[in-house]
C-alpha atoms as a PDB file:
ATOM      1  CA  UNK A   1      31.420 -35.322  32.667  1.00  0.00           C
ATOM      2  CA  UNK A   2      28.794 -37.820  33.431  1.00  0.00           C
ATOM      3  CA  UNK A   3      26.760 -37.541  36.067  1.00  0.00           C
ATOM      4  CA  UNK A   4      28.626 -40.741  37.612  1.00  0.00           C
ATOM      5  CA  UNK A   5      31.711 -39.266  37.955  1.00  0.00           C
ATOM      6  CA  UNK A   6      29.974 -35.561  39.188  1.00  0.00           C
ATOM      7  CA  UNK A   7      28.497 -37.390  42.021  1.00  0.00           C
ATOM      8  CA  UNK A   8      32.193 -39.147  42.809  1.00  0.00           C
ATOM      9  CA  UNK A   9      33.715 -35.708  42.380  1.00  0.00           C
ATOM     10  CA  UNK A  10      31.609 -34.262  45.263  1.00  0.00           C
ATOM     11  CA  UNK A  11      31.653 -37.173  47.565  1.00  0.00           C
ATOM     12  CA  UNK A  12      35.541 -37.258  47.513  1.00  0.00           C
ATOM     13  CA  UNK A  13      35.669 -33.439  48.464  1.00  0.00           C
ATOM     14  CA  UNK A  14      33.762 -34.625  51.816  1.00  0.00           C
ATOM     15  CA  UNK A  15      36.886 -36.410  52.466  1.00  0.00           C
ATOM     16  CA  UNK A  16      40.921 -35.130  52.898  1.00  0.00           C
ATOM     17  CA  UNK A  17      42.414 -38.746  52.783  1.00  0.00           C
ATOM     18  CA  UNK A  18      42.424 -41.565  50.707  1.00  0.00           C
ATOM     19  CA  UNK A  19      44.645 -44.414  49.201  1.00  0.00           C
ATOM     20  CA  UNK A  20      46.853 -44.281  46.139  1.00  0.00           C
ATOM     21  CA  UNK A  21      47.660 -47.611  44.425  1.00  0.00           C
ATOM     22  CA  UNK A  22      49.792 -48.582  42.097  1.00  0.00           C
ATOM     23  CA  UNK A  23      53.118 -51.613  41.610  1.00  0.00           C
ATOM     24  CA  UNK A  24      56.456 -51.523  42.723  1.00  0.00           C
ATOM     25  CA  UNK A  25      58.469 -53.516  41.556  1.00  0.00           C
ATOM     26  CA  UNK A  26      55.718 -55.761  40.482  1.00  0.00           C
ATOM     27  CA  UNK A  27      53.745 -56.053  43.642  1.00  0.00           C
ATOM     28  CA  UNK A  28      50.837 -54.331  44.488  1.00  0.00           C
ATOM     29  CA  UNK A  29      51.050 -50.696  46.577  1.00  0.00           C
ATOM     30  CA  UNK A  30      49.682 -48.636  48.742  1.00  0.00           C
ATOM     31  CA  UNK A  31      49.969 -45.410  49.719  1.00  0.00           C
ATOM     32  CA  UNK A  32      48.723 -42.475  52.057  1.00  0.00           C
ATOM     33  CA  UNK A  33      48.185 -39.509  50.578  1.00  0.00           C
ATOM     34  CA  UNK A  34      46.177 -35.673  51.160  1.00  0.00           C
ATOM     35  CA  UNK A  35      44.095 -35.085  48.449  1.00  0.00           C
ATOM     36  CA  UNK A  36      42.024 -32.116  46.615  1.00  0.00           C
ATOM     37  CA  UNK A  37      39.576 -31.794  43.724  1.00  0.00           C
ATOM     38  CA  UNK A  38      40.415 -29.076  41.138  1.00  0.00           C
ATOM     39  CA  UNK A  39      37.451 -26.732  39.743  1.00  0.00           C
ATOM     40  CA  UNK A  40      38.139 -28.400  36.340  1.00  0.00           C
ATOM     41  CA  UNK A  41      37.843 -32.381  37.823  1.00  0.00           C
ATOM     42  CA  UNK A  42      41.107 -33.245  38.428  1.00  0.00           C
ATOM     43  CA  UNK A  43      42.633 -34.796  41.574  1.00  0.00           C
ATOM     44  CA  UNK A  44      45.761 -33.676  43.035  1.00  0.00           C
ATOM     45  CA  UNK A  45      47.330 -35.503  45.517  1.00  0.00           C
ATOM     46  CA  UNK A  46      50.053 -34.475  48.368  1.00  0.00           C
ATOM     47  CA  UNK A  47      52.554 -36.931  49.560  1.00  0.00           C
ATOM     48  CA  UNK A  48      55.550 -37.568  51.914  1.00  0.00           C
ATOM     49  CA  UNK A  49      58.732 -37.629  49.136  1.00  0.00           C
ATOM     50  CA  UNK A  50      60.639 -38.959  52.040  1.00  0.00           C
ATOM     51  CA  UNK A  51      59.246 -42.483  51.403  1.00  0.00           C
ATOM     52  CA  UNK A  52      59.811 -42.272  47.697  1.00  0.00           C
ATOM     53  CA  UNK A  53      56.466 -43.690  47.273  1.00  0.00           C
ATOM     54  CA  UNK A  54      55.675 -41.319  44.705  1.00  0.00           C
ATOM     55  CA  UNK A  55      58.960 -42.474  42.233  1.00  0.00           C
ATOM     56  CA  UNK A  56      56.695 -45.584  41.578  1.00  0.00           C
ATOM     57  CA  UNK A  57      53.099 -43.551  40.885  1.00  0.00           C
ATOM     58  CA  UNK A  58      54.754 -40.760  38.419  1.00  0.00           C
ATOM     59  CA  UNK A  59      53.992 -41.545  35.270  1.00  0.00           C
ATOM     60  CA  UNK A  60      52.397 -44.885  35.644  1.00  0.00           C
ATOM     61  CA  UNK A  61      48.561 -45.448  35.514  1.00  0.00           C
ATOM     62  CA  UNK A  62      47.597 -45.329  39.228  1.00  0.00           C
ATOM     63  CA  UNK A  63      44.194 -46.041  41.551  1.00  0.00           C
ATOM     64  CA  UNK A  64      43.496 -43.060  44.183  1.00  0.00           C
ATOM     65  CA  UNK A  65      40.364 -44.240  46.400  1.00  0.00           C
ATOM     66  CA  UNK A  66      38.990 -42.911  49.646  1.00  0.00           C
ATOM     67  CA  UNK A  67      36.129 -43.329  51.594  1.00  0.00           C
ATOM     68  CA  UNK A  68      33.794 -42.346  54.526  1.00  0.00           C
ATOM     69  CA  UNK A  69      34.494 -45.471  56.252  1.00  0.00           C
ATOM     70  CA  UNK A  70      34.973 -44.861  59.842  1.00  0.00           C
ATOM     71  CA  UNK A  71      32.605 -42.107  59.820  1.00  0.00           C
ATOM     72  CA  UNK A  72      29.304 -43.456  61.453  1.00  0.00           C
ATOM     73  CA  UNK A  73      27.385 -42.616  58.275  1.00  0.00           C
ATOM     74  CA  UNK A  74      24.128 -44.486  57.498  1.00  0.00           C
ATOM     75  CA  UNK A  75      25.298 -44.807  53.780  1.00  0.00           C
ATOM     76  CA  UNK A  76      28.441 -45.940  53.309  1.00  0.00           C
ATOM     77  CA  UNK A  77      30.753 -45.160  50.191  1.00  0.00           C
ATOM     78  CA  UNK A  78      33.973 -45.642  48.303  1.00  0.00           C
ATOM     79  CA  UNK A  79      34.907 -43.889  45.565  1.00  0.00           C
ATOM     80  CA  UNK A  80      37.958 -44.677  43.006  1.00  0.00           C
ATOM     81  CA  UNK A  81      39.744 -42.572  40.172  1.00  0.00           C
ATOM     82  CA  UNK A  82      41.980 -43.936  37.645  1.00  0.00           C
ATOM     83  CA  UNK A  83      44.612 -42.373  35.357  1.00  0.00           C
ATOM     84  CA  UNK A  84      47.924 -41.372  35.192  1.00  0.00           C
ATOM     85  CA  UNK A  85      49.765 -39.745  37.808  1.00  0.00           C
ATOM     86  CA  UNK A  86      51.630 -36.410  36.653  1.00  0.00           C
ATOM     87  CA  UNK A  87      54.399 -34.441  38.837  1.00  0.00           C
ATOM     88  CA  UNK A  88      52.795 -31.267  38.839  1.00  0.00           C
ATOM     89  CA  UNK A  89      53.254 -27.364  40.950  1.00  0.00           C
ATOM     90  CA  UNK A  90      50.002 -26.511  42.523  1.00  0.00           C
ATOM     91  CA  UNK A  91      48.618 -23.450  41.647  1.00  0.00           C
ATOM     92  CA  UNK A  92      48.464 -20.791  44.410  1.00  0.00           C
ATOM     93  CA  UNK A  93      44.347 -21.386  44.291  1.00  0.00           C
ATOM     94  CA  UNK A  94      45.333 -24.979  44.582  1.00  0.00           C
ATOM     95  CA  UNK A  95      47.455 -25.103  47.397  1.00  0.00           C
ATOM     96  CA  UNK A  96      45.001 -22.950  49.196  1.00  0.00           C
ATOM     97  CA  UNK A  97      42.510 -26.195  48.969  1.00  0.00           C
ATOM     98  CA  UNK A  98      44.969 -28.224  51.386  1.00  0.00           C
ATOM     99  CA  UNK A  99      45.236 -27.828  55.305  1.00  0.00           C
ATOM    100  CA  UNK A 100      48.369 -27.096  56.789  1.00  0.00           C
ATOM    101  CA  UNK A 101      50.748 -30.036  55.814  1.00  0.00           C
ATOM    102  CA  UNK A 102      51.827 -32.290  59.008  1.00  0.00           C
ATOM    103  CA  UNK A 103      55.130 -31.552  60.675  1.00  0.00           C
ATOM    104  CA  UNK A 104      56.331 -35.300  60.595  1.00  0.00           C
ATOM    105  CA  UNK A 105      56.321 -38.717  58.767  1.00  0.00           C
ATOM    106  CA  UNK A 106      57.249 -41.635  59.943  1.00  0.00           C
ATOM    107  CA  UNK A 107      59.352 -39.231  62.152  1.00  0.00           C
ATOM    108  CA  UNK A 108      60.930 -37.576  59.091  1.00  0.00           C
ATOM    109  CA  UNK A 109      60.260 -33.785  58.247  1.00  0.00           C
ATOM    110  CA  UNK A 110      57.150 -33.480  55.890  1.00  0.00           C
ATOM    111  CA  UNK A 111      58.615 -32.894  52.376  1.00  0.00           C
ATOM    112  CA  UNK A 112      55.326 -32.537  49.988  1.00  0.00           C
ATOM    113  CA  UNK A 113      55.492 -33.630  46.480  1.00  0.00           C
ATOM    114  CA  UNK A 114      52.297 -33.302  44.186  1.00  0.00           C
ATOM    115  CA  UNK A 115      50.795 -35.192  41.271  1.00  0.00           C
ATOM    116  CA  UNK A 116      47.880 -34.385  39.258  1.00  0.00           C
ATOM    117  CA  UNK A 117      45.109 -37.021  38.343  1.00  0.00           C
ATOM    118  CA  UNK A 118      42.976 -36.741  35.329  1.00  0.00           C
ATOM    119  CA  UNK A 119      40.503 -39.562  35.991  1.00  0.00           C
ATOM    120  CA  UNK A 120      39.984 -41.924  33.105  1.00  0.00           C
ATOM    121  CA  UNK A 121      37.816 -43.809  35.300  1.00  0.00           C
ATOM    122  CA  UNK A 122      35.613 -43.728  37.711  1.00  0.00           C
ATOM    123  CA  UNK A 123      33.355 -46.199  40.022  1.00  0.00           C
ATOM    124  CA  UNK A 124      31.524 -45.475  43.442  1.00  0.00           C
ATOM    125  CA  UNK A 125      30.412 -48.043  45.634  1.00  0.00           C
ATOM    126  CA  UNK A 126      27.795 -47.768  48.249  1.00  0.00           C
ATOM    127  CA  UNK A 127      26.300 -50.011  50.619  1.00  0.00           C
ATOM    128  CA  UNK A 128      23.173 -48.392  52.700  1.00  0.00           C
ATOM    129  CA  UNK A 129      21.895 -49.320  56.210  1.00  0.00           C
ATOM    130  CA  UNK A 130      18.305 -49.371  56.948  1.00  0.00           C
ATOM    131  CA  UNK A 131      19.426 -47.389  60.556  1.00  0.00           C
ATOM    132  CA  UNK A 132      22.425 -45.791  61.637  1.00  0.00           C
ATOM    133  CA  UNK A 133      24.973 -47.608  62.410  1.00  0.00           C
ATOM    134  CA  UNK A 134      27.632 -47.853  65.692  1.00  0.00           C
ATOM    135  CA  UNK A 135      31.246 -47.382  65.043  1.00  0.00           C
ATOM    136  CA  UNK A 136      32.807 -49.333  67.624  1.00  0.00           C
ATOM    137  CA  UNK A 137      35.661 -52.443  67.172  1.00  0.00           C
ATOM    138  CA  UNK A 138      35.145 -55.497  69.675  1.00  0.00           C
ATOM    139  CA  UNK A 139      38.459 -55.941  71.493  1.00  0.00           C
END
């Protein structure tokens, strides 16, 4: 592994969230989803199966991104694997990695499904601030 993807690697472990993208029905998607990092490099991903999001990311070459946007950090950084997305069962180790899973979606029962990553690529973007930075949204 290069040292690129290393350094991606351990800034999306700082993170539980991120953004899985992919088409449906020929349009751009996006998607919520829980993530982990496996000891190996791999990115496993836990989703609602409720929404059926995850029909359209199995099997097809998908985008999982996240961030530390929000965060009040003076750095700022994105980071985005590609590859394709596998069903998979997490391994006992594995599921260990997640926090609880949440009660509710969208005011359905939390049904997880998983899929497994293996990065083809990957890119970080970061955009530093010479001083910290307020988090705050003018109304």
């Amino acid at each position: 592994m290069s040292t690129e993807e290393l350094r991606a690697l351990q800034l999306l472990r700082r993170v539980t969230y991120g953004r899985v993208a992919t088409s449906m029905r020929a349009l751009p998607f996006l998607a919520i989803a829980r993530h982990i990092v496996t000891p190996d490099g791999e990115v496993v991903l836990r989703m609602h199966s409720g929404l059926g999001h995850h029909e359209a990311c199995l099997g097809s070459v998908v985008t999982y991104a996240a961030d530390n946007l929000g965060l009040g950090e003076p750095e700022l950084w994105t980071v985005q694997f590609t590859g394709t997305a596998e069903a998979t069962e997490p391994t006992h180790e594995e599921l260990a990695l997640f926090e609880p899973a949440p009660v509710e979606v969208n005011g359905e029962p939390f049904d997880p499904v998983h899929m497994r990553i293996a990065p083809q690529f990957v890119n970080i973007d970061r955009i530093a601030y010479a001083r910290p930075r307020a988090v705050s949204h003018a109304a």
